[in-house]
C-alpha atoms as a PDB file:
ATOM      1  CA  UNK A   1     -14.949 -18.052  26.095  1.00  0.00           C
ATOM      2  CA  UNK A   2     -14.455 -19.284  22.314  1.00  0.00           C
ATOM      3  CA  UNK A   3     -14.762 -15.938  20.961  1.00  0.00           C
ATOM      4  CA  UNK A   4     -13.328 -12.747  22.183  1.00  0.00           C
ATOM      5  CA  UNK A   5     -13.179  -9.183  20.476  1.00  0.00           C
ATOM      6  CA  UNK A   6     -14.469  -6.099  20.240  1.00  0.00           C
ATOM      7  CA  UNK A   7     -15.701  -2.809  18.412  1.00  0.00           C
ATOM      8  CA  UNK A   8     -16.076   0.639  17.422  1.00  0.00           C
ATOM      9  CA  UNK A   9     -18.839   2.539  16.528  1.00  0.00           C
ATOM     10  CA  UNK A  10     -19.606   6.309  15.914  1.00  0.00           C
ATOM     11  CA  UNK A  11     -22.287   8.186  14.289  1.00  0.00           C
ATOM     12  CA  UNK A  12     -21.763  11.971  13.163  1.00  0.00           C
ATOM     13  CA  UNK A  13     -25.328  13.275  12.962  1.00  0.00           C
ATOM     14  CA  UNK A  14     -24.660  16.421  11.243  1.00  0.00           C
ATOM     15  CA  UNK A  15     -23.395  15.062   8.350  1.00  0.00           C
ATOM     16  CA  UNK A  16     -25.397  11.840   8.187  1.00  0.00           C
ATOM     17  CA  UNK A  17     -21.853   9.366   8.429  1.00  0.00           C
ATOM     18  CA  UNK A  18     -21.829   6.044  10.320  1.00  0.00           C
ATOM     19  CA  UNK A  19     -18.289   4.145  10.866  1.00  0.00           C
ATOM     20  CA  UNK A  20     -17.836   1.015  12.981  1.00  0.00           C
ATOM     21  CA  UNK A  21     -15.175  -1.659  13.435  1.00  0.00           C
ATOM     22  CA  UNK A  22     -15.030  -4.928  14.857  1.00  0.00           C
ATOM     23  CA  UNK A  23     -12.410  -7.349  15.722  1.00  0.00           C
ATOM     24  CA  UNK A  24     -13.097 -11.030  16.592  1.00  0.00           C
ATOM     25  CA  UNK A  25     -11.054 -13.978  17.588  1.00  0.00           C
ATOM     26  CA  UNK A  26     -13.186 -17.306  17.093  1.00  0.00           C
ATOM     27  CA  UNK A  27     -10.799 -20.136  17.951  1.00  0.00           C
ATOM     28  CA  UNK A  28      -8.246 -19.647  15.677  1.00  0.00           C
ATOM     29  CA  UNK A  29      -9.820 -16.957  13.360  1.00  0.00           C
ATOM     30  CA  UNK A  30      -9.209 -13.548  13.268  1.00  0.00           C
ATOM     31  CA  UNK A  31     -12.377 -11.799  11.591  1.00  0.00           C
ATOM     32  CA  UNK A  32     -12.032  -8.220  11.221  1.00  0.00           C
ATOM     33  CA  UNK A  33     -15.225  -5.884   9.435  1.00  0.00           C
ATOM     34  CA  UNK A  34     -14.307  -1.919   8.960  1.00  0.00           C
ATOM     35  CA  UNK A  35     -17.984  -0.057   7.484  1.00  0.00           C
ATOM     36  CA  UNK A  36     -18.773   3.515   6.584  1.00  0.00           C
ATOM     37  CA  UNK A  37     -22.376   4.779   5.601  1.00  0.00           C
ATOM     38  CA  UNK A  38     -23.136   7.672   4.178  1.00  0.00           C
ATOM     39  CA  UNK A  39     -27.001   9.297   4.460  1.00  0.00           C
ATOM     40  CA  UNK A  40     -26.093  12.240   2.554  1.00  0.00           C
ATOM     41  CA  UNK A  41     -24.391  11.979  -1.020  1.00  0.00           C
ATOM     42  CA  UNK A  42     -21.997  15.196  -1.817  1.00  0.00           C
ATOM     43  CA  UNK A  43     -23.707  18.079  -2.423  1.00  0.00           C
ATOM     44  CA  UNK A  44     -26.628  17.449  -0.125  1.00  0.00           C
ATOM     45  CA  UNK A  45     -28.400  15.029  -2.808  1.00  0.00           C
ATOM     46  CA  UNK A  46     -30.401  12.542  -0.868  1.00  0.00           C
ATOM     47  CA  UNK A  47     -29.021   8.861  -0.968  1.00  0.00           C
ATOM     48  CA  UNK A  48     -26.626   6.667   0.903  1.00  0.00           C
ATOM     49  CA  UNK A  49     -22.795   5.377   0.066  1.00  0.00           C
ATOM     50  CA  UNK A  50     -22.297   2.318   1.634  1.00  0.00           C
ATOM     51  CA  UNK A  51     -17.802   0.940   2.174  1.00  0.00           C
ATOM     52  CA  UNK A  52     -16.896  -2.243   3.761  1.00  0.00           C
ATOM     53  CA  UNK A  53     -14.174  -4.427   3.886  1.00  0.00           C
ATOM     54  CA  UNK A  54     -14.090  -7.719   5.762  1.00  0.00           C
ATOM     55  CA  UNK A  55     -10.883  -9.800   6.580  1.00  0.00           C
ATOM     56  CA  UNK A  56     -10.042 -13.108   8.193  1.00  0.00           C
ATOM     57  CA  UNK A  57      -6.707 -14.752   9.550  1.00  0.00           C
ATOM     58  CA  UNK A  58      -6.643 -18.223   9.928  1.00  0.00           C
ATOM     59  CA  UNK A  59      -3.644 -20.994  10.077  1.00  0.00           C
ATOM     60  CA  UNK A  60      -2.417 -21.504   7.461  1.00  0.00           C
ATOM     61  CA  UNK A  61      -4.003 -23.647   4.409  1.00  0.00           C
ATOM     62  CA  UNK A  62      -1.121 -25.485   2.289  1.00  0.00           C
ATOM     63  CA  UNK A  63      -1.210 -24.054  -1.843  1.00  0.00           C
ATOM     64  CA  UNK A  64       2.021 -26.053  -2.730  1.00  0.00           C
ATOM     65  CA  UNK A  65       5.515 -25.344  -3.692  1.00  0.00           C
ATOM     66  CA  UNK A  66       5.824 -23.914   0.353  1.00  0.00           C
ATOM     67  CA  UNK A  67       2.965 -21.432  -0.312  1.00  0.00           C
ATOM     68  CA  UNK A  68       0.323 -21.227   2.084  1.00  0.00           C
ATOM     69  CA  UNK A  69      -2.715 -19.447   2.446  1.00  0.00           C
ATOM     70  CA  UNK A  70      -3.051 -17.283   5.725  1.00  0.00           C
ATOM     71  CA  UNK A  71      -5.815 -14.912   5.182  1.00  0.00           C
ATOM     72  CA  UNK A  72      -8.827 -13.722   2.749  1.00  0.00           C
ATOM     73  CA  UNK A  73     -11.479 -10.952   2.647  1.00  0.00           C
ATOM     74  CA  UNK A  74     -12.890  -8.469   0.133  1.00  0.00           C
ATOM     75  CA  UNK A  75     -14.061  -5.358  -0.332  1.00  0.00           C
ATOM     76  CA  UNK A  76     -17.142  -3.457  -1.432  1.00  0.00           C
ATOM     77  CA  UNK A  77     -18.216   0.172  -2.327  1.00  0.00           C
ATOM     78  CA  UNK A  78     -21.951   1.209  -3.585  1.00  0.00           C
ATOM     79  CA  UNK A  79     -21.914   4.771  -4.654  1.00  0.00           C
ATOM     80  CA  UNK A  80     -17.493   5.125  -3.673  1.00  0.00           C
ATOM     81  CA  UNK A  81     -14.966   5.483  -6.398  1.00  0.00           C
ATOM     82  CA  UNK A  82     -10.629   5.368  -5.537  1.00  0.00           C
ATOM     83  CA  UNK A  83      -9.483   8.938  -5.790  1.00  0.00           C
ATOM     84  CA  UNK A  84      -5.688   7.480  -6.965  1.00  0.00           C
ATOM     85  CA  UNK A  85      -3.415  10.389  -6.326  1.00  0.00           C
ATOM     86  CA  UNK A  86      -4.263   9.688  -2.549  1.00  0.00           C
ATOM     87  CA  UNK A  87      -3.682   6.492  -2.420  1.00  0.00           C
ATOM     88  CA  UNK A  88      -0.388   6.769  -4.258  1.00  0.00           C
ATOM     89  CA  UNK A  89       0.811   9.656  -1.424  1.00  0.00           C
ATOM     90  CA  UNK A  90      -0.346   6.706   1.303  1.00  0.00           C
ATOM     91  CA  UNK A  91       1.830   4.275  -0.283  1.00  0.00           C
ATOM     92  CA  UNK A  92       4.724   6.269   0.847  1.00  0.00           C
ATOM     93  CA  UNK A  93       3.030   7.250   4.072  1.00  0.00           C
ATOM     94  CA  UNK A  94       2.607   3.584   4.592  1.00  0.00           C
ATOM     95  CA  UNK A  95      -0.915   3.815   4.946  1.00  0.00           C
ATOM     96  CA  UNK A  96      -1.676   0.612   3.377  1.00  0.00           C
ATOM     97  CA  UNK A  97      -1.356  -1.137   6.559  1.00  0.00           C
ATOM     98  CA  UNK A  98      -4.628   0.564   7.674  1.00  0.00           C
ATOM     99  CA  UNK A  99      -6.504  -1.446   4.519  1.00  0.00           C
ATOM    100  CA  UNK A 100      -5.600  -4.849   3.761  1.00  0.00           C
ATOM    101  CA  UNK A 101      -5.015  -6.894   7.076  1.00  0.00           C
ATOM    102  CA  UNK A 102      -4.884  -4.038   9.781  1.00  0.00           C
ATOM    103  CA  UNK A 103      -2.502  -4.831  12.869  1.00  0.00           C
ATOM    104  CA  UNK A 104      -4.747  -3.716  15.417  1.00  0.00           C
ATOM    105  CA  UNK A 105      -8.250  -1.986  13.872  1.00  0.00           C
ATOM    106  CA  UNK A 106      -9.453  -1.042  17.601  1.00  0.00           C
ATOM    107  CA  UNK A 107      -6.754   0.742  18.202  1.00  0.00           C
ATOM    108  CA  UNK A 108      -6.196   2.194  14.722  1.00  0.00           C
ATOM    109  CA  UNK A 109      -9.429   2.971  14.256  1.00  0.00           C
ATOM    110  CA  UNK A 110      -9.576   6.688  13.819  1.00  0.00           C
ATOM    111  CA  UNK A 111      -6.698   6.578  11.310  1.00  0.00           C
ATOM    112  CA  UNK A 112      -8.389   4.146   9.282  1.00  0.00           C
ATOM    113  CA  UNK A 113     -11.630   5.595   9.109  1.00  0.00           C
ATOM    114  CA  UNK A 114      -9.795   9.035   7.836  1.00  0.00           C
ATOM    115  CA  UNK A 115      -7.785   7.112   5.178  1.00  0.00           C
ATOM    116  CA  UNK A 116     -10.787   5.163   3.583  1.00  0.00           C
ATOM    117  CA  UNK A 117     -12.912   8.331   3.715  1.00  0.00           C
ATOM    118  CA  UNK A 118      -9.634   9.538   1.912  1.00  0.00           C
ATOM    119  CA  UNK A 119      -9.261   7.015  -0.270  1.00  0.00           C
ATOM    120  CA  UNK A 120     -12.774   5.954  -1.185  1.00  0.00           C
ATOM    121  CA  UNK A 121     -14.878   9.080  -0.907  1.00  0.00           C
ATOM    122  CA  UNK A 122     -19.021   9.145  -1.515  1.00  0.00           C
ATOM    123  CA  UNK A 123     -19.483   9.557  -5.676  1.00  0.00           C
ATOM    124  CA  UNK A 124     -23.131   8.833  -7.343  1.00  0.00           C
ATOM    125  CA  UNK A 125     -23.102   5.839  -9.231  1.00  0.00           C
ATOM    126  CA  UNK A 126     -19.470   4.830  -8.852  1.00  0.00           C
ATOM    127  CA  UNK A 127     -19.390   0.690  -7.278  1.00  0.00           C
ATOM    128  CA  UNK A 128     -15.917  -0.724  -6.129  1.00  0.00           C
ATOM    129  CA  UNK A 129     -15.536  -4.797  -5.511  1.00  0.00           C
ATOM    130  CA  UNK A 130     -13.032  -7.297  -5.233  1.00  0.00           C
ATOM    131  CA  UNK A 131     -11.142  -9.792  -3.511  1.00  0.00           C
ATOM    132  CA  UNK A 132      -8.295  -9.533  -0.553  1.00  0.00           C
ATOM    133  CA  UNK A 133      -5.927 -12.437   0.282  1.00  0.00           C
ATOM    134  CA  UNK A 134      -2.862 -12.928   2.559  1.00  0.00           C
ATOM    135  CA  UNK A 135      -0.083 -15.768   1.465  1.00  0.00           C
ATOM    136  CA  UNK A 136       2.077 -16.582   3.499  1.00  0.00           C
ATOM    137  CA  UNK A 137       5.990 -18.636   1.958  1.00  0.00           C
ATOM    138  CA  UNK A 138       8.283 -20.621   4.367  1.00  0.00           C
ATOM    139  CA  UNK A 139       8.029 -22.358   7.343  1.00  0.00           C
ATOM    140  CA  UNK A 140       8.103 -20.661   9.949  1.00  0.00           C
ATOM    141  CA  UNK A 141       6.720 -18.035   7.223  1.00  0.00           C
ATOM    142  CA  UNK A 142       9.258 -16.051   6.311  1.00  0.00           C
ATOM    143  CA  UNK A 143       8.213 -14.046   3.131  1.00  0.00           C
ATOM    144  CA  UNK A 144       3.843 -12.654   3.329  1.00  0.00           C
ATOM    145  CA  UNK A 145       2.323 -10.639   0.351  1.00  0.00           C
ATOM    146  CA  UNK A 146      -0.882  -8.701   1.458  1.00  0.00           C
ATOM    147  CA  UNK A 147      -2.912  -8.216  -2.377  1.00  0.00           C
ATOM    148  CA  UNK A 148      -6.100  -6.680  -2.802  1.00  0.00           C
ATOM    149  CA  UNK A 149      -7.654  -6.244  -6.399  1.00  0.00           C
ATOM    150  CA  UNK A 150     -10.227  -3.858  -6.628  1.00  0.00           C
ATOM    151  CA  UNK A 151     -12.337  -3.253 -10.114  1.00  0.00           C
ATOM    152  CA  UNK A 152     -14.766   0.365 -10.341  1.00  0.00           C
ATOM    153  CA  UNK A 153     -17.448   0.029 -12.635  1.00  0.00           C
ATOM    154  CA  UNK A 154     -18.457   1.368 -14.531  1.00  0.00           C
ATOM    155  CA  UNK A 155     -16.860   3.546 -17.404  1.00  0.00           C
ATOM    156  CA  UNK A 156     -14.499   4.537 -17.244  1.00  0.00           C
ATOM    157  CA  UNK A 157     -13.359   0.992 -15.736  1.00  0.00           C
ATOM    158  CA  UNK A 158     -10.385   1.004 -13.457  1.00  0.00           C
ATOM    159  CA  UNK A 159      -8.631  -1.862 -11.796  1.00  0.00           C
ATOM    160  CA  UNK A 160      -6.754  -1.294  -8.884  1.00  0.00           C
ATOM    161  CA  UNK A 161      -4.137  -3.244  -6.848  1.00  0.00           C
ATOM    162  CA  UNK A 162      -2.867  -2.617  -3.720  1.00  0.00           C
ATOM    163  CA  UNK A 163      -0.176  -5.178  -2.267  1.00  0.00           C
ATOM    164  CA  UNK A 164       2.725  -5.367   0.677  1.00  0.00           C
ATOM    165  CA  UNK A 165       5.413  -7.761   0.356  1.00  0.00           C
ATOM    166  CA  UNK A 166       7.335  -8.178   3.557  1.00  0.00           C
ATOM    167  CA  UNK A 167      10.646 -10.554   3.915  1.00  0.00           C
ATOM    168  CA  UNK A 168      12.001 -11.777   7.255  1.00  0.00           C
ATOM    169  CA  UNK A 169      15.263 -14.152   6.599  1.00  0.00           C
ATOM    170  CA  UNK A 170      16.308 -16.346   7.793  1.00  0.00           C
ATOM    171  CA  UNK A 171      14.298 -16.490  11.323  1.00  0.00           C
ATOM    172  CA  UNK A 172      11.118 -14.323  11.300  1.00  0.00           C
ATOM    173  CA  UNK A 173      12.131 -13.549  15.289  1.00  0.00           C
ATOM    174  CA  UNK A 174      15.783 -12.537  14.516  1.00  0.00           C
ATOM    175  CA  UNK A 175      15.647 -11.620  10.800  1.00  0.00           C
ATOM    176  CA  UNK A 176      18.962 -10.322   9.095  1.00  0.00           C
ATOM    177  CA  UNK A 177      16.963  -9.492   6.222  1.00  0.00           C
ATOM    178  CA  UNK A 178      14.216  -7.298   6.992  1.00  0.00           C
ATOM    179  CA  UNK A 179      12.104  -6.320   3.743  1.00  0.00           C
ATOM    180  CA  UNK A 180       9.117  -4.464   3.666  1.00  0.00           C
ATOM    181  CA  UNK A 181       7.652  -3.198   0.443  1.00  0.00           C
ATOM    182  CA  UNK A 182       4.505  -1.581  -0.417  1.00  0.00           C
ATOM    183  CA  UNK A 183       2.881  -1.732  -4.089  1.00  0.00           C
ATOM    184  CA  UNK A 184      -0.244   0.374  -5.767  1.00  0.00           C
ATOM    185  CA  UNK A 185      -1.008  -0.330  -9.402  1.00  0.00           C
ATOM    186  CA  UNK A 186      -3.992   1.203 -11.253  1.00  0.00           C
ATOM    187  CA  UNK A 187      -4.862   0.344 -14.713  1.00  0.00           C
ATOM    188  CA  UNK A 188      -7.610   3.198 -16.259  1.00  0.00           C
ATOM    189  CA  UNK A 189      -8.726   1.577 -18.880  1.00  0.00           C
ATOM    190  CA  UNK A 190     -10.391   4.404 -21.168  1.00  0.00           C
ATOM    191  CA  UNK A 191      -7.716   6.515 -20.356  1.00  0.00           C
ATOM    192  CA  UNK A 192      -5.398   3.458 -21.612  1.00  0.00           C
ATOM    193  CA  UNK A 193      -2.838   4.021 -18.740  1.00  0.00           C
ATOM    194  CA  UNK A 194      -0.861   1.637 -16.323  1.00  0.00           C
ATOM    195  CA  UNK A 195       0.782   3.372 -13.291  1.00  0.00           C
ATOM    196  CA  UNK A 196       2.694   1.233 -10.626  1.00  0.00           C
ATOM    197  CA  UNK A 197       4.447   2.659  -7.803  1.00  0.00           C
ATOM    198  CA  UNK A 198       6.393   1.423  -4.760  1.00  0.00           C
ATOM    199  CA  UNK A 199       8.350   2.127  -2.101  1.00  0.00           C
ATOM    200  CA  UNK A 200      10.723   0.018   0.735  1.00  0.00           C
ATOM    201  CA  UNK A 201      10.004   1.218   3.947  1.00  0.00           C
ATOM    202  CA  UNK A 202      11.246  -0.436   7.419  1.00  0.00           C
ATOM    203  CA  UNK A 203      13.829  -1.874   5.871  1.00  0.00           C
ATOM    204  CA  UNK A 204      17.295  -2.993   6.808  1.00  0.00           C
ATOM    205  CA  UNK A 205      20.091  -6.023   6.030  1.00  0.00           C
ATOM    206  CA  UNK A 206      21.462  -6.346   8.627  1.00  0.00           C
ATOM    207  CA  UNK A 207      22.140  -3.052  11.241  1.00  0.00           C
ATOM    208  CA  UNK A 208      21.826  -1.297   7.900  1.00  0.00           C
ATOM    209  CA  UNK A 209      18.953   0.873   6.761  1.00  0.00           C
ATOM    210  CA  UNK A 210      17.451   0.503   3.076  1.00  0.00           C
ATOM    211  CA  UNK A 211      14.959   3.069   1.542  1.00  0.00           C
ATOM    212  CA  UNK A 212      13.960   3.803  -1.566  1.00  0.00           C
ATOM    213  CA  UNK A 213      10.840   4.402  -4.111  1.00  0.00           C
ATOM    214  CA  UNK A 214       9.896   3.126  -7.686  1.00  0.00           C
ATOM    215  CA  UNK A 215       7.446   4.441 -10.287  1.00  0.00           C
ATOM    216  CA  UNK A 216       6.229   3.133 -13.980  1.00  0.00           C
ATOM    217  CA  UNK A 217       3.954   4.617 -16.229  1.00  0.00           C
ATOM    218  CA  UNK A 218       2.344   3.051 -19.529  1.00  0.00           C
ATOM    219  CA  UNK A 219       0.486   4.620 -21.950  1.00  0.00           C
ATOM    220  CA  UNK A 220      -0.884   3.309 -25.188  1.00  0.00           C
ATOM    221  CA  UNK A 221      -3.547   5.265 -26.307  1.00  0.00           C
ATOM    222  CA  UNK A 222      -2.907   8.048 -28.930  1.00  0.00           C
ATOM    223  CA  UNK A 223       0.240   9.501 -27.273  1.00  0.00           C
ATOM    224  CA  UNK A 224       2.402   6.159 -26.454  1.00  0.00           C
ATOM    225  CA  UNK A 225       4.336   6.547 -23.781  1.00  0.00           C
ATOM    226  CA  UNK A 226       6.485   4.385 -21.058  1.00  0.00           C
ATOM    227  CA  UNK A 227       8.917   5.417 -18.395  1.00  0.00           C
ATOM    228  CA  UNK A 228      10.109   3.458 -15.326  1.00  0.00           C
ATOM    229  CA  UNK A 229      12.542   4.988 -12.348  1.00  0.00           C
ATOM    230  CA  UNK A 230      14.053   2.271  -9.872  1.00  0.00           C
ATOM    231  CA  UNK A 231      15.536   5.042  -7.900  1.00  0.00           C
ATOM    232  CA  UNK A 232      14.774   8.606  -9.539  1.00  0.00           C
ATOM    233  CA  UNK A 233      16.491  10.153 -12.697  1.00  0.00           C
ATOM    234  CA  UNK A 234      19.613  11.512 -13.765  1.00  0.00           C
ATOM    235  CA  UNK A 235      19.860  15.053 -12.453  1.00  0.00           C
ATOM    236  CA  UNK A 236      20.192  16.136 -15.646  1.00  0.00           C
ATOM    237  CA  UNK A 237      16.647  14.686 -16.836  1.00  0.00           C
ATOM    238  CA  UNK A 238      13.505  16.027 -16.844  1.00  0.00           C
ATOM    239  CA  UNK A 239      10.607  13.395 -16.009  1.00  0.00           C
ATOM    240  CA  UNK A 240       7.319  13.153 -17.933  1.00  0.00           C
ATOM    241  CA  UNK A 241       4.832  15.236 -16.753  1.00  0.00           C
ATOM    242  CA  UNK A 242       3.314  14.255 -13.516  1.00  0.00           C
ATOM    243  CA  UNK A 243       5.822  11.706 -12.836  1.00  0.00           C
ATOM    244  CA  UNK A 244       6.265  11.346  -8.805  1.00  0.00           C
ATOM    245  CA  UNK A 245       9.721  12.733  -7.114  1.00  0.00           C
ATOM    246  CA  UNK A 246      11.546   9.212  -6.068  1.00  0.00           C
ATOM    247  CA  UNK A 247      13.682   8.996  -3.323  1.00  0.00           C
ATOM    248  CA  UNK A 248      17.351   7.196  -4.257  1.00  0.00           C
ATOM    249  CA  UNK A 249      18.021   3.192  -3.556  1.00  0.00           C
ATOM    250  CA  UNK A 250      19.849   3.810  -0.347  1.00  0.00           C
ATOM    251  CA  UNK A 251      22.077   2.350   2.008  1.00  0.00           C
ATOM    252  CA  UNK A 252      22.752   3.455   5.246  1.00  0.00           C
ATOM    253  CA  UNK A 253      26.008   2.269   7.034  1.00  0.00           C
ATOM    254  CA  UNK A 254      25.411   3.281  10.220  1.00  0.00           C
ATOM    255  CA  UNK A 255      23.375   3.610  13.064  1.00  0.00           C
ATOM    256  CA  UNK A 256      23.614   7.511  13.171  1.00  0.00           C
ATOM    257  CA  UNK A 257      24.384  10.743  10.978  1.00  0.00           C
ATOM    258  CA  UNK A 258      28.158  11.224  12.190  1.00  0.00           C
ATOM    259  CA  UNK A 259      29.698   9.158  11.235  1.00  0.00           C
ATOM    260  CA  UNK A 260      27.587   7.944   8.059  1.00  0.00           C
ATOM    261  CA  UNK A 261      28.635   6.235   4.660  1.00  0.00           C
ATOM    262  CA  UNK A 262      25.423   6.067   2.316  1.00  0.00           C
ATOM    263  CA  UNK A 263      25.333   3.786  -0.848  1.00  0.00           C
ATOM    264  CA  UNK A 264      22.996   5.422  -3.481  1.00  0.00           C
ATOM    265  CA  UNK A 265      21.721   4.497  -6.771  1.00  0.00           C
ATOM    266  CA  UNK A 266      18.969   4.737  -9.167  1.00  0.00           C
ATOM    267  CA  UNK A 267      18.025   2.925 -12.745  1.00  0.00           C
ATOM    268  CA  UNK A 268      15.832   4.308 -15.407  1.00  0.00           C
ATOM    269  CA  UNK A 269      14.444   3.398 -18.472  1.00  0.00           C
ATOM    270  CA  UNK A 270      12.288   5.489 -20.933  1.00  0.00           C
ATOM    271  CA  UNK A 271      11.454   4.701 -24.748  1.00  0.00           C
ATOM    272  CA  UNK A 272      14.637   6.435 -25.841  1.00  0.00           C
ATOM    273  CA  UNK A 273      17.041   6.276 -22.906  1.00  0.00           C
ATOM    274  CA  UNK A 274      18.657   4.170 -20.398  1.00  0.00           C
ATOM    275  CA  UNK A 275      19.706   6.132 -16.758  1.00  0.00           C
ATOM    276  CA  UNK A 276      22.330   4.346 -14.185  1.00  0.00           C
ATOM    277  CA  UNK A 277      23.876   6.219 -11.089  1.00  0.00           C
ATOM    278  CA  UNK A 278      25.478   5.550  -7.883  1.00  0.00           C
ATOM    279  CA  UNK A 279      27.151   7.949  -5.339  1.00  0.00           C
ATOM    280  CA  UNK A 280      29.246   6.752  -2.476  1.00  0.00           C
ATOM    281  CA  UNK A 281      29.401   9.479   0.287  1.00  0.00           C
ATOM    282  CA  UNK A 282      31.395   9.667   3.816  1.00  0.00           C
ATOM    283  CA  UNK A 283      31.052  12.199   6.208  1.00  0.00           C
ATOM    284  CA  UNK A 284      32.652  12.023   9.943  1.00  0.00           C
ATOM    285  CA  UNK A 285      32.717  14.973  12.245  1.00  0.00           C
ATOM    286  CA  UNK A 286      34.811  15.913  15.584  1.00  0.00           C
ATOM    287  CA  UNK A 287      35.861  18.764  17.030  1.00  0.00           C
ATOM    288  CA  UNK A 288      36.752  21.860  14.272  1.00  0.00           C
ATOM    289  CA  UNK A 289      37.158  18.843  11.997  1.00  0.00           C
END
């Protein structure tokens, strides 16, 4: 009757690991709960790690200036720490969906299980906390940001945010914008570092496809550093070390490879240099042409 839902559940005995989610609709909230329990720490040392995140949609709640908010949650670790490398290979992989406001957890629940065991694997004495929210711009809503900020304690202290911004214009059911973004920013604070990355995925204006990734780095500890890629580099420059391969601001014209025109470009900025490109290229194909 009033609420309707259901659940997954699964316990692997030989390694001590529980993982369950549930999915609720209560009127008109959607609750959501994803949980992992560990009995055995890494290593074999006796203990538990404990992972949850809980989620609920609801209509929307007016902020002002045509900002609403349309969701809220949070997330909590005991004895889980953010392995960062994997989540900034998910951002590209899109994987984010699985953590913040999951489409359809029941169905997805396998993959998302993996990714936060991925993501947020056992460590001893390692405790991960913080808030999720989903706000919502327009009416209908055209433009929804997805954030979650998520602080490990203790030292070395990191704060972590993990956001998708996706654009529908002007009609959310026949958008001619379509923009869908995906952000991870860590800030390691003994290691005085700030690393953002990002990357447009499922995106198009109009019949046209637009792709593309962008990376920062900060440093200012004892070796000062900055460098930030909209794009990639000039060929002709070599990155920082460690600085992720970015695919080029693209444009697709066209539905198909032959014929294609792509629009590229990239921008880049580093303490001592500023990088602009852009490549135009046509290809069509027919018989020995």
């Amino acid at each position: 009757g009033a609420i309707v839902g259901g659940g997954f559940l699964s316990f692997d005995q030989s390694n001590g690991r529980y993982s369950g989610v549930l999915q609720l609709q209560i009127y008109s909230i959607a609750l959501t709960a994803i949980g992992l329990l560990d009995t055995k720490l890494p290593g074999g040392q006796p203990g538990y790690s404990f992972l949850i995140i809980i989620t609920a949609e609801f209509p929307p709640i007016q902020l002002g200036y045509g900002f609403t908010l349309n969701g809220a949650g949070g997330l909590a670790g005991i004895h889980r720490t953010v392995v960062v490398d994997a989540l900034q290979s998910g951002v590209r992989a899109g994987s984010i969906d699985y953590i913040l406001f999951p489409e359809d957890p029941i169905r997805d629940a396998a993959i998302i299980i993996s990714d936060l065991r991925t993501f947020f694997p056992p460590v001893q004495g390692r405790f991960l906390f913080g808030p999720i929210a989903l706000i919502g711009w327009g009416v209908p809503t055209m433009i929804t940001a997805e954030l979650g900020i998520i602080l490990e304690i203790p030292s070395p202290v990191r704060l972590i945010l993990l956001g998708q911004l996706a654009a529908t214009i002007p009609d959310p059911d026949a958008p001619i914008v379509a923009l869908h973004l995906d952000i991870l920013g860590v800030i390691d604070f003994e290691a005085k570092r700030l690393a953002i990355d990002a990357t447009l995925r499922d995106s198009r204006i109009a019949a046209y496809t637009l792709s593309g990734d962008m990376a920062m780095r900060l440093n200012w500890g004892d070796k000062p550093g900055f460098a930030l890629a909209v794009g990639g580099w000039n060929p002709q420059f070599q990155p920082p070390t460690g600085f992720p391969e970015l695919r080029r601001i693209t444009v697709a014209l066209g539905s198909g490879d032959n014929p294609r025109i792509n629009l590229q470009g990239y921008f880049a900025l580093t303490s001592n240099t500023v990088q602009v490109g852009a490549l135009a290229e046509m290809y069509a194909e027919k018989g020995g042409f």
